[in-house]
N, C-alpha and C. Protein backbone atom coordinates (compact mmCIF):
# COMPACT_ATOMS: atom_id res chain seq x y z
N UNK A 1 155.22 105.09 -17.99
CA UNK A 1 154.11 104.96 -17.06
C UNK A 1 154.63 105.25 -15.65
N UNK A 2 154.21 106.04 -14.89
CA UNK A 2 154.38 106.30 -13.31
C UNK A 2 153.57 105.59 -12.62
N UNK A 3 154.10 105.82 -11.30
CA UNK A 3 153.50 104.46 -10.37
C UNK A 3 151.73 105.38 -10.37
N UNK A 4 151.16 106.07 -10.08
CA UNK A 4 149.82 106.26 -9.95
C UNK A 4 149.44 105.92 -11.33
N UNK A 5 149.97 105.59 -12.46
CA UNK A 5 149.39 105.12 -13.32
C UNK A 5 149.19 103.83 -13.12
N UNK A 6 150.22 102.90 -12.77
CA UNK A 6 150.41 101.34 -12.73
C UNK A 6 149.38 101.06 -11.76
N UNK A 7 149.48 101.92 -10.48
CA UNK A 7 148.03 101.74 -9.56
C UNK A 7 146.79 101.48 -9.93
N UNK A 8 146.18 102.40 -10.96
CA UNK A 8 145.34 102.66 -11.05
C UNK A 8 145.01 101.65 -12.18
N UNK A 9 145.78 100.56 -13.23
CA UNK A 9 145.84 99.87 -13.73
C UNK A 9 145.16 98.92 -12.83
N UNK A 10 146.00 98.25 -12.25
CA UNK A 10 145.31 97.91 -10.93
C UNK A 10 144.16 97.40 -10.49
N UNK A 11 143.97 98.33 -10.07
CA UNK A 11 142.63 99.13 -9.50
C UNK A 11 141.51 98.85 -9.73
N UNK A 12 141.63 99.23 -11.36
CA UNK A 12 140.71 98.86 -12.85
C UNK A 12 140.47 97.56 -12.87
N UNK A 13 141.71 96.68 -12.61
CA UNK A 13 141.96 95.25 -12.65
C UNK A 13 140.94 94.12 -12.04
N UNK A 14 141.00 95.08 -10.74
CA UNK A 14 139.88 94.19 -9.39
C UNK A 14 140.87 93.92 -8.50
N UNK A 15 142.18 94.59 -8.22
CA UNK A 15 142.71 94.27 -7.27
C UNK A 15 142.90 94.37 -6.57
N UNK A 16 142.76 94.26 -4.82
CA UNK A 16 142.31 94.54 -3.57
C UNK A 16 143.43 95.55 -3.30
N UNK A 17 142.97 96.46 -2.64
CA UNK A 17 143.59 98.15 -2.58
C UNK A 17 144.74 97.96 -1.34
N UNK A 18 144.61 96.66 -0.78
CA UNK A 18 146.26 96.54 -0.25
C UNK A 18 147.16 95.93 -1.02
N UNK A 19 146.71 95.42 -1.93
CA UNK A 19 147.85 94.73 -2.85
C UNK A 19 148.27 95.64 -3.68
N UNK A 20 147.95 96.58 -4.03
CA UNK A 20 148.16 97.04 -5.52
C UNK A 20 149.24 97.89 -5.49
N UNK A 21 149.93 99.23 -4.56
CA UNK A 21 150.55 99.59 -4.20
C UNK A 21 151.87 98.85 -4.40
N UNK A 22 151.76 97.61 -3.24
CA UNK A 22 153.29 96.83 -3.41
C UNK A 22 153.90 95.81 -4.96
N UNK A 23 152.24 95.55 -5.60
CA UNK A 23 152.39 95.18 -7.16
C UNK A 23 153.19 95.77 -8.08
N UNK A 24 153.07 97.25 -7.84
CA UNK A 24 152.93 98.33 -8.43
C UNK A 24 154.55 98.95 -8.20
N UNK A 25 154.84 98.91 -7.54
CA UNK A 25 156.37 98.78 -6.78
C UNK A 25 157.11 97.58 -7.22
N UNK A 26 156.54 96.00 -7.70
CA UNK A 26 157.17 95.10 -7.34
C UNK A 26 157.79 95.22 -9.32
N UNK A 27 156.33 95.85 -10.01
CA UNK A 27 156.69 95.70 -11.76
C UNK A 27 157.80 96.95 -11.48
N UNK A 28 157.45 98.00 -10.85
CA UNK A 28 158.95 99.15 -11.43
C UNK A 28 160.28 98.34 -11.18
N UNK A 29 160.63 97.70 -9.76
CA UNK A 29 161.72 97.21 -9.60
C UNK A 29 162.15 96.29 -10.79
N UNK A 30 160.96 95.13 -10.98
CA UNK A 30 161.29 93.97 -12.19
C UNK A 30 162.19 95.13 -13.48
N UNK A 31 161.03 95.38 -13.82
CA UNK A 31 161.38 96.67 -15.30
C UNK A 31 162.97 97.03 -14.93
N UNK A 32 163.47 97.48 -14.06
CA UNK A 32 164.55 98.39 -13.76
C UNK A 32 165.81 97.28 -13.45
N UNK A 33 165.59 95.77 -12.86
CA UNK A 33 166.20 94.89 -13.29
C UNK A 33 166.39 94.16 -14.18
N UNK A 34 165.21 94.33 -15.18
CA UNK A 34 165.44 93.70 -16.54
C UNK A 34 166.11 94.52 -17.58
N UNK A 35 166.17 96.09 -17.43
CA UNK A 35 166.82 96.97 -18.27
C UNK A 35 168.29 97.14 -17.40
N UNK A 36 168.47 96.48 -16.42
CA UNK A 36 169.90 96.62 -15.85
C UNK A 36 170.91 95.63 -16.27
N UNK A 37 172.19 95.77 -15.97
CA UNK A 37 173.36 95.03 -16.53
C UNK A 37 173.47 93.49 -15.86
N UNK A 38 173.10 94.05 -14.47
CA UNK A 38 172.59 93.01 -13.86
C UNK A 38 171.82 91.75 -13.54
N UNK A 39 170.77 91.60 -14.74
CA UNK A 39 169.67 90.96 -15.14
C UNK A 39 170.05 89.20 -14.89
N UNK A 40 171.38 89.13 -15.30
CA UNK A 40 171.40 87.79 -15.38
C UNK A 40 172.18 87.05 -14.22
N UNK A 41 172.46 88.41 -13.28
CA UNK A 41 172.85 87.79 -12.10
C UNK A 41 171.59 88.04 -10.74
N UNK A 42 170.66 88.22 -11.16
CA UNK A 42 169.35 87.95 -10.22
C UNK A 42 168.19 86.72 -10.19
N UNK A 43 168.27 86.56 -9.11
CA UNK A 43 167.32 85.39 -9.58
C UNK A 43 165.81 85.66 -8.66
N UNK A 44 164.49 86.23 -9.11
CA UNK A 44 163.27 86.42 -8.49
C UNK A 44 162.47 85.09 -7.88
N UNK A 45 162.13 84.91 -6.62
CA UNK A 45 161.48 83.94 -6.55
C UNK A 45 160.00 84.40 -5.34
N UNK A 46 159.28 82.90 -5.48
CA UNK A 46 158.53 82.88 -4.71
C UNK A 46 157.24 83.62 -5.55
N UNK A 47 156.36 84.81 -4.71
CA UNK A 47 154.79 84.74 -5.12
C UNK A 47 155.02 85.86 -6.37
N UNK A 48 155.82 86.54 -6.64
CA UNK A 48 156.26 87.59 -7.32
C UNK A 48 156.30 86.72 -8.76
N UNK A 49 156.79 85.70 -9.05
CA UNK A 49 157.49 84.64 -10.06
C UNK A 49 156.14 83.90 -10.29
N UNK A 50 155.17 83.40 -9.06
CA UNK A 50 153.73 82.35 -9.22
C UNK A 50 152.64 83.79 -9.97
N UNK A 51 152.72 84.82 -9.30
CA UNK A 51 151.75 85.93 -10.07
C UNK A 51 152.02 86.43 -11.61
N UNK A 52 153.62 86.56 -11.53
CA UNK A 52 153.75 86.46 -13.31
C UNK A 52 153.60 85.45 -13.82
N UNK A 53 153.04 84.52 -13.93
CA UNK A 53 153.38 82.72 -14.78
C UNK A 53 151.71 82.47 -14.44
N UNK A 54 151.29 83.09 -13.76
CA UNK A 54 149.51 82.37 -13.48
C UNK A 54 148.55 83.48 -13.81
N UNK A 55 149.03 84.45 -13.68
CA UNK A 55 148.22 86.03 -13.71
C UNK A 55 147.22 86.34 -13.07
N UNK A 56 147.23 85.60 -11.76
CA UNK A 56 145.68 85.27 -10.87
C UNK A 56 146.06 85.88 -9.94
N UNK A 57 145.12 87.75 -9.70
CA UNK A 57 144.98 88.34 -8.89
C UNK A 57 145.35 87.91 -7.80
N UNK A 58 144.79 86.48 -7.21
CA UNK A 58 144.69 86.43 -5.67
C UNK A 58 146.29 85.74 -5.35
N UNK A 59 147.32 85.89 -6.17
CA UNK A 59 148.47 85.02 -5.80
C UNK A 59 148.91 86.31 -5.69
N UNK A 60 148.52 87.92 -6.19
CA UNK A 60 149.31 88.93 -5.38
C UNK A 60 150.44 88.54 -4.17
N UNK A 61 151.15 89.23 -3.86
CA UNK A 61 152.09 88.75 -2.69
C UNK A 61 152.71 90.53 -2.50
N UNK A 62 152.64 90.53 -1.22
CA UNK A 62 153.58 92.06 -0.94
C UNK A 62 154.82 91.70 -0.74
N UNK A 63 155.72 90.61 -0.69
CA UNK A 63 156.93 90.91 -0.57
C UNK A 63 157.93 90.53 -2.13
N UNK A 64 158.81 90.38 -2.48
CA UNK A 64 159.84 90.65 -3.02
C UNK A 64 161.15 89.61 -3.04
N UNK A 65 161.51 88.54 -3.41
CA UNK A 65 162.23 87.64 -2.72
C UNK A 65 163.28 87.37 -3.78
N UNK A 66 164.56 88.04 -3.59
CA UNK A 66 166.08 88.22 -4.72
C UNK A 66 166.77 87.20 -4.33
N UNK A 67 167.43 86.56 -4.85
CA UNK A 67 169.37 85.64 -5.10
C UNK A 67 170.00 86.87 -5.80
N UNK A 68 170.63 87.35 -5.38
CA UNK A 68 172.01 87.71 -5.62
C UNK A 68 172.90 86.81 -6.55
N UNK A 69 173.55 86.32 -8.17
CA UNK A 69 174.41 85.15 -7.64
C UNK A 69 175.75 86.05 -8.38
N UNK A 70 177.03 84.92 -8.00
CA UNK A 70 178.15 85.44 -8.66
C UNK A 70 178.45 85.86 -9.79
């Protein structure tokens, strides 16, 4: 799936046309850290973590919030 696809998922969804873009950005990154080696040294937090676990459009969030750990 490419990002104008994931958009337009979206879109379809009911999701307000400033959110969807950075959503849409926020699943490629997840995907690309969960298929990375790296996976178990990241830790996602904040509205990114409340929108996957609740699935309620309006907890969208445009930013992105990583731990790094050792």
């Amino acid at each position: 799936m490419n990002i104008e696809e994931i958009i337009n998922k979206y879109l379809d969804l009911g999701y307000i046309v400033d959110d969807v873009e950075s959503k849409a950005v926020q699943d490629i990154i997840l995907s690309k850290i969960y298929k990375s080696r790296f996976k178990k040294h990241i830790t996602i937090k904040g509205g990114v973590v409340m929108h996957s676990i609740s699935k309620d459009k309006c907890r969208a969030t445009r930013d992105l919030d990583l731990d790094f750990l050792k």
